[in-house]
C-alpha atoms as a PDB file:
ATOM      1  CA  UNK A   1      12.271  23.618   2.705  1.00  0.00           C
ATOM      2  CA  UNK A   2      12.597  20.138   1.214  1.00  0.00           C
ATOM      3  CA  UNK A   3       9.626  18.359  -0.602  1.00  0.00           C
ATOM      4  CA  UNK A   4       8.374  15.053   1.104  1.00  0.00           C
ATOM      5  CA  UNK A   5       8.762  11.815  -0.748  1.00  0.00           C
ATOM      6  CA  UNK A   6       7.318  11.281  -3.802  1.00  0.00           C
ATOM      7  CA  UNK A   7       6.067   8.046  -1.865  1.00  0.00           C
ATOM      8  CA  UNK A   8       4.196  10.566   0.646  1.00  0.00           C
ATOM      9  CA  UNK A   9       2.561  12.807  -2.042  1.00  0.00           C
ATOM     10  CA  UNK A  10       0.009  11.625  -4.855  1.00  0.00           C
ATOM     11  CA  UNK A  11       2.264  11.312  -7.697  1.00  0.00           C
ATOM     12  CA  UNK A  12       3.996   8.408  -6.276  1.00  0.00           C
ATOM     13  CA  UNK A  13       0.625   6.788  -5.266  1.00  0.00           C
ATOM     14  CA  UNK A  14      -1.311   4.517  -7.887  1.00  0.00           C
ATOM     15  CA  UNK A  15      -5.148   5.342  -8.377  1.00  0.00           C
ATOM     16  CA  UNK A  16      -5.995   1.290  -8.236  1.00  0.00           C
ATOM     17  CA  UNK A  17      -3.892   1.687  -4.512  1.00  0.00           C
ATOM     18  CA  UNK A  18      -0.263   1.121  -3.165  1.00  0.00           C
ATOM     19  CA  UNK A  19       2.387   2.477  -4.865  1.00  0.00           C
ATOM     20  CA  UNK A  20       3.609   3.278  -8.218  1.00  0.00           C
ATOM     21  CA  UNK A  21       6.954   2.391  -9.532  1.00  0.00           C
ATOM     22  CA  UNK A  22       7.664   6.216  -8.882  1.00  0.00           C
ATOM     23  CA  UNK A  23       6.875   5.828  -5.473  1.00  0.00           C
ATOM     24  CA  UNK A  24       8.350   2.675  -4.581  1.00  0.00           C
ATOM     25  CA  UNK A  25      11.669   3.761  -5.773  1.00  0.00           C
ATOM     26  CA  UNK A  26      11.717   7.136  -3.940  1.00  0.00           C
ATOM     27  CA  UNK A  27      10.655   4.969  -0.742  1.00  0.00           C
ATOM     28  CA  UNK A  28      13.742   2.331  -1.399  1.00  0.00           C
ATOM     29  CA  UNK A  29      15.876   5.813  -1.580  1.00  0.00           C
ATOM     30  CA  UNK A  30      14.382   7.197   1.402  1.00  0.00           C
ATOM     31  CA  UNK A  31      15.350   3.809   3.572  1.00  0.00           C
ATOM     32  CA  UNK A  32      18.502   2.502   2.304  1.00  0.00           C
ATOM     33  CA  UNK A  33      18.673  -0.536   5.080  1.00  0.00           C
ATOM     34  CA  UNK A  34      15.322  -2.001   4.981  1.00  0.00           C
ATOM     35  CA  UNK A  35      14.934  -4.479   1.813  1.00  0.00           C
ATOM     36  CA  UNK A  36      12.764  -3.103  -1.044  1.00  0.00           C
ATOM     37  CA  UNK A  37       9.256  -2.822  -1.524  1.00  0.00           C
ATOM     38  CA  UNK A  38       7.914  -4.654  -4.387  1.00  0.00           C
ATOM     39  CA  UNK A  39       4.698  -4.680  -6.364  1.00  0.00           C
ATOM     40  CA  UNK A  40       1.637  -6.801  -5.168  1.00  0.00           C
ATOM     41  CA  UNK A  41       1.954 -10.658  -5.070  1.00  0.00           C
ATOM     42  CA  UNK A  42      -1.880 -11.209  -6.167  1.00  0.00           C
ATOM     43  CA  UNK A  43      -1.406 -14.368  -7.741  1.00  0.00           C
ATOM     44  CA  UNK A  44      -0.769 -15.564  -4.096  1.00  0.00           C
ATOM     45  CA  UNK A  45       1.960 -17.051  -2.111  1.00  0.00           C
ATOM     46  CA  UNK A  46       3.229 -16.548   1.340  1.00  0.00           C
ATOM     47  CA  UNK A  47       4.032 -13.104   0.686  1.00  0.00           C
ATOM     48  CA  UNK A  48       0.211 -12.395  -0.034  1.00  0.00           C
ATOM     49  CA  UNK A  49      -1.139 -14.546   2.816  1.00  0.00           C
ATOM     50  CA  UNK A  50       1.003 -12.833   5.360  1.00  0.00           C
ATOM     51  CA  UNK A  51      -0.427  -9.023   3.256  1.00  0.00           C
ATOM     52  CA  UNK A  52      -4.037  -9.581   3.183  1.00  0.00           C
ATOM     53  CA  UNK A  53      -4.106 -10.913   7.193  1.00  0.00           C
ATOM     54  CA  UNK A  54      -2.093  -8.159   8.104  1.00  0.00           C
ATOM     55  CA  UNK A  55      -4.251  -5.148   6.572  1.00  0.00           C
ATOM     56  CA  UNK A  56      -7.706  -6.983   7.336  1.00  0.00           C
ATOM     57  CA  UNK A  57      -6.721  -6.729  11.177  1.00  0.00           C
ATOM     58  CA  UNK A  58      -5.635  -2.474   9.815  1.00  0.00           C
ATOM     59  CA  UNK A  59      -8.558  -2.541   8.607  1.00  0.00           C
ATOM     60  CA  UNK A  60     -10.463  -3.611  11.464  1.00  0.00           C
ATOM     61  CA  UNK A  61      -9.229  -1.607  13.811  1.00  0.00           C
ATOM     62  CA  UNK A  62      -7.812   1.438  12.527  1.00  0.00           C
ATOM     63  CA  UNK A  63     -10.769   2.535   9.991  1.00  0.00           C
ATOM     64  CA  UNK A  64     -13.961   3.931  10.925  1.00  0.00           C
ATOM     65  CA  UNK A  65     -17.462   2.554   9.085  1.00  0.00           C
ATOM     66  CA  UNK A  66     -17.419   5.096   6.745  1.00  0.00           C
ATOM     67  CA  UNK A  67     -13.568   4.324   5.599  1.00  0.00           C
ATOM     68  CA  UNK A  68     -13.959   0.421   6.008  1.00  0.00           C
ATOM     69  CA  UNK A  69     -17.296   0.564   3.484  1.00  0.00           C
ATOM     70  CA  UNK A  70     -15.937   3.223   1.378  1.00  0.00           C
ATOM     71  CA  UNK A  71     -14.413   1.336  -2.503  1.00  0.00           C
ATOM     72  CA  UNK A  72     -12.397   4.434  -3.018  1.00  0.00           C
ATOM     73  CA  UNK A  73     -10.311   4.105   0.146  1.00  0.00           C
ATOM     74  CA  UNK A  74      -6.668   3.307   0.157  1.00  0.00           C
ATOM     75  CA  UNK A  75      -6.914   0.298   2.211  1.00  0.00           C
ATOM     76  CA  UNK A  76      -9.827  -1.297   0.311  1.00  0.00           C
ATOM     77  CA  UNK A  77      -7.978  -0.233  -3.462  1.00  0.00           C
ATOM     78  CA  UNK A  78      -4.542  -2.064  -2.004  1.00  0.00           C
ATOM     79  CA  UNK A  79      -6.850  -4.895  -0.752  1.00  0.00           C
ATOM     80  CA  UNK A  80      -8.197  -5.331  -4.120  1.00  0.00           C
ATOM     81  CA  UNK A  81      -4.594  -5.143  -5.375  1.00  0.00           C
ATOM     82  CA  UNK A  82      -3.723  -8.054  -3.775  1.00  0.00           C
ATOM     83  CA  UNK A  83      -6.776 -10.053  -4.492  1.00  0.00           C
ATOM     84  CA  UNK A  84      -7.586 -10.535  -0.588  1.00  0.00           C
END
């Protein structure tokens, strides 16, 4: 049986949230026609702006209290990456 992704697994996941460099390559691999992911944009821009509106709505709707309150969560960690 094959392993998932390193993207999909903890080793190519950063502790501060997102990805590593480990697991943004293995997810470029994995989709060979969609453009490649590339590391937070917190110093702003477009990029960011589009980012941080997108996962606050996530956020919002997809997380329960506990999640949405919770530092240690993925969504608030990649949040944080991104300075939003």
């Amino acid at each position: 049986m094959a392993k998932t992704p390193a993207w999909q697994r903890k080793e190519g996941k950063s502790e501060s949230g997102g990805l590593n460099a480990k697991g943004r390559a293995s997810y470029n691999r994995a989709n060979p026609g969609k453009p490649g992911l590339k590391a937070p944009q917190p110093e702003g821009g477009p990029r960011r702006d589009r980012f941080c509106a997108r996962m606050k709505g996530m956020k919002k709707k997809l997380t329960s209290k506990e999640t949405a309150n919770d530092p240690n969560s993925r969504i608030n960690k990649s949040l944080r990456a991104w300075n939003c």
